[in-house]
PDB file of N, CA and C in Angstrom:
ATOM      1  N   UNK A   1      -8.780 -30.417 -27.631  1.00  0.00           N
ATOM      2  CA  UNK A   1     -10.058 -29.763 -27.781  1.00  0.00           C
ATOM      3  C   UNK A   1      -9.873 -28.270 -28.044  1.00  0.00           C
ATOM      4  N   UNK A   2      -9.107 -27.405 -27.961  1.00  0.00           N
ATOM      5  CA  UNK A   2      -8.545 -26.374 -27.719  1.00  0.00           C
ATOM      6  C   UNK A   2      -8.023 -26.234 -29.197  1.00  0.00           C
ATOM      7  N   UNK A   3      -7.442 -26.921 -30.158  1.00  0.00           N
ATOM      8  CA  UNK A   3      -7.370 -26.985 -31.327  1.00  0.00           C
ATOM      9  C   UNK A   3      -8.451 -26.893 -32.167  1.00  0.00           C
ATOM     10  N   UNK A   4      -9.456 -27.884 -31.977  1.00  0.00           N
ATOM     11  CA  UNK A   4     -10.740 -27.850 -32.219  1.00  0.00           C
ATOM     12  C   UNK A   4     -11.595 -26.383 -32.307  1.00  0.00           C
ATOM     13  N   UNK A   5     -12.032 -26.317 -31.143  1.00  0.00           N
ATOM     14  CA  UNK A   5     -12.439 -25.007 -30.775  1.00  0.00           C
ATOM     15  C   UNK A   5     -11.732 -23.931 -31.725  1.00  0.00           C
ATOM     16  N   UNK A   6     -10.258 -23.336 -31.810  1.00  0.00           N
ATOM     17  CA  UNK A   6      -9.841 -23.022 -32.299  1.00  0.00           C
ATOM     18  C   UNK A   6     -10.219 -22.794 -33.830  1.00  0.00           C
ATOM     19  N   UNK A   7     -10.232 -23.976 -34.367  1.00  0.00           N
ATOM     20  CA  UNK A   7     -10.314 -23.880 -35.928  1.00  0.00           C
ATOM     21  C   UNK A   7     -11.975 -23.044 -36.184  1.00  0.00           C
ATOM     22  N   UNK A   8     -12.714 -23.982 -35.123  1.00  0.00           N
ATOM     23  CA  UNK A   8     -13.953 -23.760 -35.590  1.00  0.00           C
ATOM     24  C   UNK A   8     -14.518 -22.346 -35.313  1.00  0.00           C
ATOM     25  N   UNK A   9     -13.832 -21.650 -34.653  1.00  0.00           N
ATOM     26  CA  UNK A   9     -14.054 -19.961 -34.435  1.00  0.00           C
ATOM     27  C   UNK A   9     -13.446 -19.610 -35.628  1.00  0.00           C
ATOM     28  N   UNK A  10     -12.341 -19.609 -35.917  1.00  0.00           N
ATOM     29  CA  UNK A  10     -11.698 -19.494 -37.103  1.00  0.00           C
ATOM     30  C   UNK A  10     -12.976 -19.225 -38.460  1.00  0.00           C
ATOM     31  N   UNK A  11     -13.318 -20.582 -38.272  1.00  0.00           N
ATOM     32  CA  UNK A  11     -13.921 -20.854 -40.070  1.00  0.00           C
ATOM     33  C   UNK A  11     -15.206 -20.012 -39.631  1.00  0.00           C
ATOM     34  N   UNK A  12     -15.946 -20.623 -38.468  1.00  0.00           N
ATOM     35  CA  UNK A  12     -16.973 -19.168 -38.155  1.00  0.00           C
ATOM     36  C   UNK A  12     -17.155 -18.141 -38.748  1.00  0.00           C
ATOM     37  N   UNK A  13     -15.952 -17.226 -38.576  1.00  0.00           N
ATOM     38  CA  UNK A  13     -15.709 -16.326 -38.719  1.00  0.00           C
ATOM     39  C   UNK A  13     -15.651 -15.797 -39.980  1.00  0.00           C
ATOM     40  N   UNK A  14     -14.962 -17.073 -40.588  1.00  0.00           N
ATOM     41  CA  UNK A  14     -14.924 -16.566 -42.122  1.00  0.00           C
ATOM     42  C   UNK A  14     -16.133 -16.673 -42.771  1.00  0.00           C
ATOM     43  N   UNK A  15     -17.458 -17.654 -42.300  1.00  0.00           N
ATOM     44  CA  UNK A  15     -18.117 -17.549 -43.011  1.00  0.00           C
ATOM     45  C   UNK A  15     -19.318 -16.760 -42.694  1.00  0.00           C
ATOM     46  N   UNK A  16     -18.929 -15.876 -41.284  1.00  0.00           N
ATOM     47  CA  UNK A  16     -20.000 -14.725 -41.025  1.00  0.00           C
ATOM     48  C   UNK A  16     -19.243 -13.884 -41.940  1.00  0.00           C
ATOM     49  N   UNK A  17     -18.153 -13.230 -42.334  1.00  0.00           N
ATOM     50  CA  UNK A  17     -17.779 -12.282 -43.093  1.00  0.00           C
ATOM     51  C   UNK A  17     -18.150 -12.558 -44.463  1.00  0.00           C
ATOM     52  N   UNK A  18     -18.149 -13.890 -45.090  1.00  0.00           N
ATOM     53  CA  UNK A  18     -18.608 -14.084 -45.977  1.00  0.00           C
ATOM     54  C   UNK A  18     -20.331 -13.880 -46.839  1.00  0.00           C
ATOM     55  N   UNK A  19     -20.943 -14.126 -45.695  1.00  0.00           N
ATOM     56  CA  UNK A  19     -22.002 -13.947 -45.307  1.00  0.00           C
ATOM     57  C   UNK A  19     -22.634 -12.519 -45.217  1.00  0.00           C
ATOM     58  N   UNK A  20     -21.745 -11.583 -44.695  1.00  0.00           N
ATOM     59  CA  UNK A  20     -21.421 -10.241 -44.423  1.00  0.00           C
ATOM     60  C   UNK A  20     -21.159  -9.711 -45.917  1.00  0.00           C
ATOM     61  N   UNK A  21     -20.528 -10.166 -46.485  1.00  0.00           N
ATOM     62  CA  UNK A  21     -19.992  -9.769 -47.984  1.00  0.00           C
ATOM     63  C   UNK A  21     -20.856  -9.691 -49.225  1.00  0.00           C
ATOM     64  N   UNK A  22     -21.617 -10.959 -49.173  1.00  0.00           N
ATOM     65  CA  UNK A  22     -22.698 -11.564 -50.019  1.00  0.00           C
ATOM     66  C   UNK A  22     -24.343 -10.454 -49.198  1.00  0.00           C
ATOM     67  N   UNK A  23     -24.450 -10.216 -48.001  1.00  0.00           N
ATOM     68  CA  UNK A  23     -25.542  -8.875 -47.894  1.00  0.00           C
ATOM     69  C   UNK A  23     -25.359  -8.054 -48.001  1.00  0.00           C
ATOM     70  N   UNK A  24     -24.361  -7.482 -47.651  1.00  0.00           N
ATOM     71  CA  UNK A  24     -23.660  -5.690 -48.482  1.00  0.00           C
ATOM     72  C   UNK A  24     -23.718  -5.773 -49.324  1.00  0.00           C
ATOM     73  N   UNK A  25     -22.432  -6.618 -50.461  1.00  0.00           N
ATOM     74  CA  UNK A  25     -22.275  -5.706 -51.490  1.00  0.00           C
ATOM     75  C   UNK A  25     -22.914  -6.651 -52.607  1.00  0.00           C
ATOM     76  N   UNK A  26     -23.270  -7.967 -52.083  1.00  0.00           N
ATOM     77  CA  UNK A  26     -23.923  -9.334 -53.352  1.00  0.00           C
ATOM     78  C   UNK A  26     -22.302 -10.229 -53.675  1.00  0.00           C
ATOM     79  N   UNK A  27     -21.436  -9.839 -52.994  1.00  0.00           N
ATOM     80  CA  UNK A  27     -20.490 -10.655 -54.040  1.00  0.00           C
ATOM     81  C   UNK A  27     -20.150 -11.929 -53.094  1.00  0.00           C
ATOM     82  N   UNK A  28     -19.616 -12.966 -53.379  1.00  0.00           N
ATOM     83  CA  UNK A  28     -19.581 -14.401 -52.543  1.00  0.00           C
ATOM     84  C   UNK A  28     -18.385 -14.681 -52.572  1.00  0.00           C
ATOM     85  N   UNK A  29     -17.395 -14.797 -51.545  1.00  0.00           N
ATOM     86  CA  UNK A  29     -16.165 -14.381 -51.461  1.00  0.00           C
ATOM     87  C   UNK A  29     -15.551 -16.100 -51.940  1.00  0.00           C
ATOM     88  N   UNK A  30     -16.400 -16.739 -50.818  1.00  0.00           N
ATOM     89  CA  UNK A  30     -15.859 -18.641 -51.749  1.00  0.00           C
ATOM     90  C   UNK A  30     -16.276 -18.973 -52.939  1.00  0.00           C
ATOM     91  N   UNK A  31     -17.559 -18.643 -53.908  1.00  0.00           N
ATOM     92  CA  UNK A  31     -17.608 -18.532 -55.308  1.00  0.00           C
ATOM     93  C   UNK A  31     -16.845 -18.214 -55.643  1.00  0.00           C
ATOM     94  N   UNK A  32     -16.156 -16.527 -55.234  1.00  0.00           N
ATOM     95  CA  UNK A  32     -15.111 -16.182 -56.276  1.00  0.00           C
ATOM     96  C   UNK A  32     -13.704 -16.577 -56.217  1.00  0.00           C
ATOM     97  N   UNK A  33     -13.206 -17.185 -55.133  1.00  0.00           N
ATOM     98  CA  UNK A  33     -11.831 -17.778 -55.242  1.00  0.00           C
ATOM     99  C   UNK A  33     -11.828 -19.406 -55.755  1.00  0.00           C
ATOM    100  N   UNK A  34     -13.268 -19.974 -55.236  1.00  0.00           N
ATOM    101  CA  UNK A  34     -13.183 -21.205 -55.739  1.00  0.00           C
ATOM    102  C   UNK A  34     -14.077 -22.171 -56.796  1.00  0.00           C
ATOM    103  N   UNK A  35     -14.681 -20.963 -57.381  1.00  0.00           N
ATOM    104  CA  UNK A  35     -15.951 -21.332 -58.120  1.00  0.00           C
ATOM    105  C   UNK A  35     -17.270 -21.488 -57.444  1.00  0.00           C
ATOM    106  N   UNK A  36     -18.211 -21.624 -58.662  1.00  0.00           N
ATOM    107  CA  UNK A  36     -19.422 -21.448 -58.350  1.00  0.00           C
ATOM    108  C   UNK A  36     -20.211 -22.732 -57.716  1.00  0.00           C
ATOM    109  N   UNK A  37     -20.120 -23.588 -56.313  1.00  0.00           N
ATOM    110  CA  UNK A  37     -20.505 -24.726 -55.807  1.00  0.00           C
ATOM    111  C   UNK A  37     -19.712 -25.805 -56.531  1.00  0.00           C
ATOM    112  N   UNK A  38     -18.031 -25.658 -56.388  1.00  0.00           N
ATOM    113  CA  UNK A  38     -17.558 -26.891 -56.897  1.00  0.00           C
ATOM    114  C   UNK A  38     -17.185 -27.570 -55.987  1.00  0.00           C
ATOM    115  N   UNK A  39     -16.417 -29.196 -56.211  1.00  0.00           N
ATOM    116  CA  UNK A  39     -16.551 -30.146 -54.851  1.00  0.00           C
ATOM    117  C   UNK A  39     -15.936 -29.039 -53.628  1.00  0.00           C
ATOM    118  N   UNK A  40     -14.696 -28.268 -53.859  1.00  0.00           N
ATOM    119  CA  UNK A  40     -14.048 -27.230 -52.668  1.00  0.00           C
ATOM    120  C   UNK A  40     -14.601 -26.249 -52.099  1.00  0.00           C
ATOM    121  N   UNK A  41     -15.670 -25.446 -53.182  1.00  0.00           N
ATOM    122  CA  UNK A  41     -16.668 -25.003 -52.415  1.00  0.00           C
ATOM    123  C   UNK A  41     -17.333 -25.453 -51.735  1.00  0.00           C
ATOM    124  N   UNK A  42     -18.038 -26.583 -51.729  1.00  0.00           N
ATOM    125  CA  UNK A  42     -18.966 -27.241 -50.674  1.00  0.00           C
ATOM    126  C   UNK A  42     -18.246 -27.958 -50.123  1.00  0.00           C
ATOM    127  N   UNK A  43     -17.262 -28.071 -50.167  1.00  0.00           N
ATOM    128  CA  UNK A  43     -16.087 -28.923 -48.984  1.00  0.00           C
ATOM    129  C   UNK A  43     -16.058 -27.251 -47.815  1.00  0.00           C
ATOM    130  N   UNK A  44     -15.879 -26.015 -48.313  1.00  0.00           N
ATOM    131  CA  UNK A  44     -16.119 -25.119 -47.673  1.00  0.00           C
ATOM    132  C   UNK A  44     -16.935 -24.819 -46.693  1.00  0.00           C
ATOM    133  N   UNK A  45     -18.052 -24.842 -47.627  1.00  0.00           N
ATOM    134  CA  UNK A  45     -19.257 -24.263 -46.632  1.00  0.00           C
ATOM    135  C   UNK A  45     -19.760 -25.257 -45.839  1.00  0.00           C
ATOM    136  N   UNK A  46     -19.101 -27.149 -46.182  1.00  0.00           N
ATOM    137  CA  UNK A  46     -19.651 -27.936 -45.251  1.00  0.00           C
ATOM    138  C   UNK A  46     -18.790 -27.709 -44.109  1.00  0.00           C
ATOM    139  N   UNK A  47     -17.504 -27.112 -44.051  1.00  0.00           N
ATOM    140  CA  UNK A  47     -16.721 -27.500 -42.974  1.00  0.00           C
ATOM    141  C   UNK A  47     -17.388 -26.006 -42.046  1.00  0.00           C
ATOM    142  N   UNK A  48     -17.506 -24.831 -42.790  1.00  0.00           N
ATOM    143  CA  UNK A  48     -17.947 -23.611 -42.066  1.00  0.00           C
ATOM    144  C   UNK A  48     -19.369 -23.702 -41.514  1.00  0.00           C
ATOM    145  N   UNK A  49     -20.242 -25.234 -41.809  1.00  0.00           N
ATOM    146  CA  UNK A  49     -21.210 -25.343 -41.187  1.00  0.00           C
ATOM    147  C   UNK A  49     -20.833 -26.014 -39.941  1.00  0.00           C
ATOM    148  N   UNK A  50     -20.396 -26.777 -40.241  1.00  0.00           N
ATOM    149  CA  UNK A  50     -19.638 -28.276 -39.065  1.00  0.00           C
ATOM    150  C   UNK A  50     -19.272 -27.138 -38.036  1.00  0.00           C
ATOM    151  N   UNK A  51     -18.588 -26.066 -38.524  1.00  0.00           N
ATOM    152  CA  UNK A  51     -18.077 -25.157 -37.329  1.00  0.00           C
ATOM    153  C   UNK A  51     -18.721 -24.075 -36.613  1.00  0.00           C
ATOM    154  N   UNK A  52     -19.818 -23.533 -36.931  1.00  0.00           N
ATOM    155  CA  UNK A  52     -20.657 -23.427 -36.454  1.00  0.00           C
ATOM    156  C   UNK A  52     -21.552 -24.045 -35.405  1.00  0.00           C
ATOM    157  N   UNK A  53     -21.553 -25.467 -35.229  1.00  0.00           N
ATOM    158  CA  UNK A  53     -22.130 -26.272 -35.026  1.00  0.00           C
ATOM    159  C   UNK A  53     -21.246 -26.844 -33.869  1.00  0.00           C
ATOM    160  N   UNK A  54     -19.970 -27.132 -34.100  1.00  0.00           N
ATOM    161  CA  UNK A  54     -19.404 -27.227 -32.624  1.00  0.00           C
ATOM    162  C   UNK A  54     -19.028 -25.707 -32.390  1.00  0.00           C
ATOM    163  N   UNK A  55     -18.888 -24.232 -32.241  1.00  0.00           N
ATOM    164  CA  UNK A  55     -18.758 -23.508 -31.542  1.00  0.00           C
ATOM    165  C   UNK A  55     -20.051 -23.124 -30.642  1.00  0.00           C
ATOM    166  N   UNK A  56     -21.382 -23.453 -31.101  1.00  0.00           N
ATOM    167  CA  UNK A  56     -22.378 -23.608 -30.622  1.00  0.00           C
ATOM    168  C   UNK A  56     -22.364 -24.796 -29.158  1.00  0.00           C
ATOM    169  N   UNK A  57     -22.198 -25.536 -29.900  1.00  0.00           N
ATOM    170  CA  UNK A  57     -21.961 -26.504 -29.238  1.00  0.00           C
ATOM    171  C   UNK A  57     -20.432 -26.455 -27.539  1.00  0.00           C
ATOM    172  N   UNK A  58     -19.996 -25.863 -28.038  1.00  0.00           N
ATOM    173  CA  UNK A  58     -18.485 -25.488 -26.908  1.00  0.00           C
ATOM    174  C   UNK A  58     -18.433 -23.882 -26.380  1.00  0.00           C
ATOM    175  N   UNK A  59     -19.993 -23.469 -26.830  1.00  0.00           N
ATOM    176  CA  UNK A  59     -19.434 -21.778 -26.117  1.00  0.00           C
ATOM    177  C   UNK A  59     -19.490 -21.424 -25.001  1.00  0.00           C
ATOM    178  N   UNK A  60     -20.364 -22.335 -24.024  1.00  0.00           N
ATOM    179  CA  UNK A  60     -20.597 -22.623 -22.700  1.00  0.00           C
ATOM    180  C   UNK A  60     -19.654 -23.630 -21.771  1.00  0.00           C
ATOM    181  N   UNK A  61     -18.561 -23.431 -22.612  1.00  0.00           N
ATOM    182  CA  UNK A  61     -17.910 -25.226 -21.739  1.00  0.00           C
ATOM    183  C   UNK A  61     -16.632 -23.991 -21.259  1.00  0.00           C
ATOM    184  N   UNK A  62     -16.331 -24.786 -20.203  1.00  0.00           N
ATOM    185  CA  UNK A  62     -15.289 -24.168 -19.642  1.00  0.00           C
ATOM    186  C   UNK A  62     -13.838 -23.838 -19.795  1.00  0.00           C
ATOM    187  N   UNK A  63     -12.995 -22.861 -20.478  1.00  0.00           N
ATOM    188  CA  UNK A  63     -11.724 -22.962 -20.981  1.00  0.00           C
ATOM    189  C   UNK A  63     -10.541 -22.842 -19.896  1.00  0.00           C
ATOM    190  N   UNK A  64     -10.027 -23.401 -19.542  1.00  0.00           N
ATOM    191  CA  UNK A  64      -8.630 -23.226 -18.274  1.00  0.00           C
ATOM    192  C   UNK A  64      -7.751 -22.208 -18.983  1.00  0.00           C
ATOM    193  N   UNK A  65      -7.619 -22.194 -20.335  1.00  0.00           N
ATOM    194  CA  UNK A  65      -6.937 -20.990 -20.858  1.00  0.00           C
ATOM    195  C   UNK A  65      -6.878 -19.758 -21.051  1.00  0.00           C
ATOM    196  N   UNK A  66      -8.520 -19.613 -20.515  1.00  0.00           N
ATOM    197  CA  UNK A  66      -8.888 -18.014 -20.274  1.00  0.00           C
ATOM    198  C   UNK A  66      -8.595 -17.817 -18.702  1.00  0.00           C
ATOM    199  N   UNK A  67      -7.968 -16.621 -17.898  1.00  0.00           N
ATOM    200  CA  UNK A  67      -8.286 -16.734 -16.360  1.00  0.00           C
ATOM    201  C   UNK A  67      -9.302 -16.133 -16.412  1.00  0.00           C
ATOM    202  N   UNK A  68     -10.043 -15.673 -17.046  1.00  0.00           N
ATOM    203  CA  UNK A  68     -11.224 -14.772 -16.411  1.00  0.00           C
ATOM    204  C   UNK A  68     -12.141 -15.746 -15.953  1.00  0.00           C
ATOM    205  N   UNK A  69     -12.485 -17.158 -16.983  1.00  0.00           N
ATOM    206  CA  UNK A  69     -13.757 -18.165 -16.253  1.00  0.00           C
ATOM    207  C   UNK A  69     -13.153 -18.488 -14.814  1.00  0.00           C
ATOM    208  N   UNK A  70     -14.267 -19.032 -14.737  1.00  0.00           N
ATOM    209  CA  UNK A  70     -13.993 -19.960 -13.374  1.00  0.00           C
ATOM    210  C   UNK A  70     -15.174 -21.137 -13.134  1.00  0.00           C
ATOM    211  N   UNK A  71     -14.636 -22.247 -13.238  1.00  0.00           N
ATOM    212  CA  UNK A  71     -15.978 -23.245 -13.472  1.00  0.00           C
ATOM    213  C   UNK A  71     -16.032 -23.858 -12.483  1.00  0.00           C
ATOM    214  N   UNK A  72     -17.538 -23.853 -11.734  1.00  0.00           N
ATOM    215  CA  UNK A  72     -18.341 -24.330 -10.949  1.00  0.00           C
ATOM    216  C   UNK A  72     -19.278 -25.368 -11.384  1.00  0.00           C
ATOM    217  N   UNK A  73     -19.218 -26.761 -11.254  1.00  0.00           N
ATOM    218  CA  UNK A  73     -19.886 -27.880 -11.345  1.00  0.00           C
ATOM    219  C   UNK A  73     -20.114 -27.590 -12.612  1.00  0.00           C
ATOM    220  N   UNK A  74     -19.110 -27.660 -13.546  1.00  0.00           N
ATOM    221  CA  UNK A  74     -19.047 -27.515 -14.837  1.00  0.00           C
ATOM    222  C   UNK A  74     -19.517 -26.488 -15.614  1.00  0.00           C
ATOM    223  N   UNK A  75     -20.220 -25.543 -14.815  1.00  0.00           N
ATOM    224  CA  UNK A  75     -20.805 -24.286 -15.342  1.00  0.00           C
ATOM    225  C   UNK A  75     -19.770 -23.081 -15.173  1.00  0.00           C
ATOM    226  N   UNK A  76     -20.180 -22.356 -16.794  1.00  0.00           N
ATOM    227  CA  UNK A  76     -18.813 -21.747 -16.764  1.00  0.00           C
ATOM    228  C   UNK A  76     -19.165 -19.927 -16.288  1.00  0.00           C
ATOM    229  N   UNK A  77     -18.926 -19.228 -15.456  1.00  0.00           N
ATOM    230  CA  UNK A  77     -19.351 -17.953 -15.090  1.00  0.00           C
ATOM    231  C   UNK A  77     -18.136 -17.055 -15.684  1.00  0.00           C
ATOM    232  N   UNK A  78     -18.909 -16.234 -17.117  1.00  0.00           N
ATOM    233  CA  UNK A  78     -18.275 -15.431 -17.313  1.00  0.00           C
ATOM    234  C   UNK A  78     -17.659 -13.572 -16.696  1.00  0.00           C
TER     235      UNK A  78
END
């Protein structure tokens, strides 16, 4: 799960900067490396949705890999 999590902060990320890129300056950073909505582009932005969607989903769950949490009846106190 920790892999998981992982990726999906990852792609997050890329597609808030992307996102970030396309309201500043107008330019679309996965258009321009991979074309304009081809199957890899939307293989893109489906996976940077998917990830969104479980980091939403896992931002409240408890990580043993951070020491700072500490989880109480599954609730995680940051």
């Amino acid at each position: 799960m920790h892999i998981l999590k992982l990726v999906a902060y990852v792609l997050t990320i890329i597609g808030a900067i992307n996102w970030g890129l396309i309201g500043i300056f107008g330019f679309n950073l996965v258009a321009a490396m991979f074309g304009d909505m081809t199957v890899l582009a939307r293989i893109i932005y489906g996976l940077v949705g998917v990830s969104a969607i479980v980091t939403v989903l896992t931002l409240r769950q408890c990580d043993p890999i951070n020491a700072y949490e500490t989880c109480e009846s599954g609730r995680c106190n940051l």
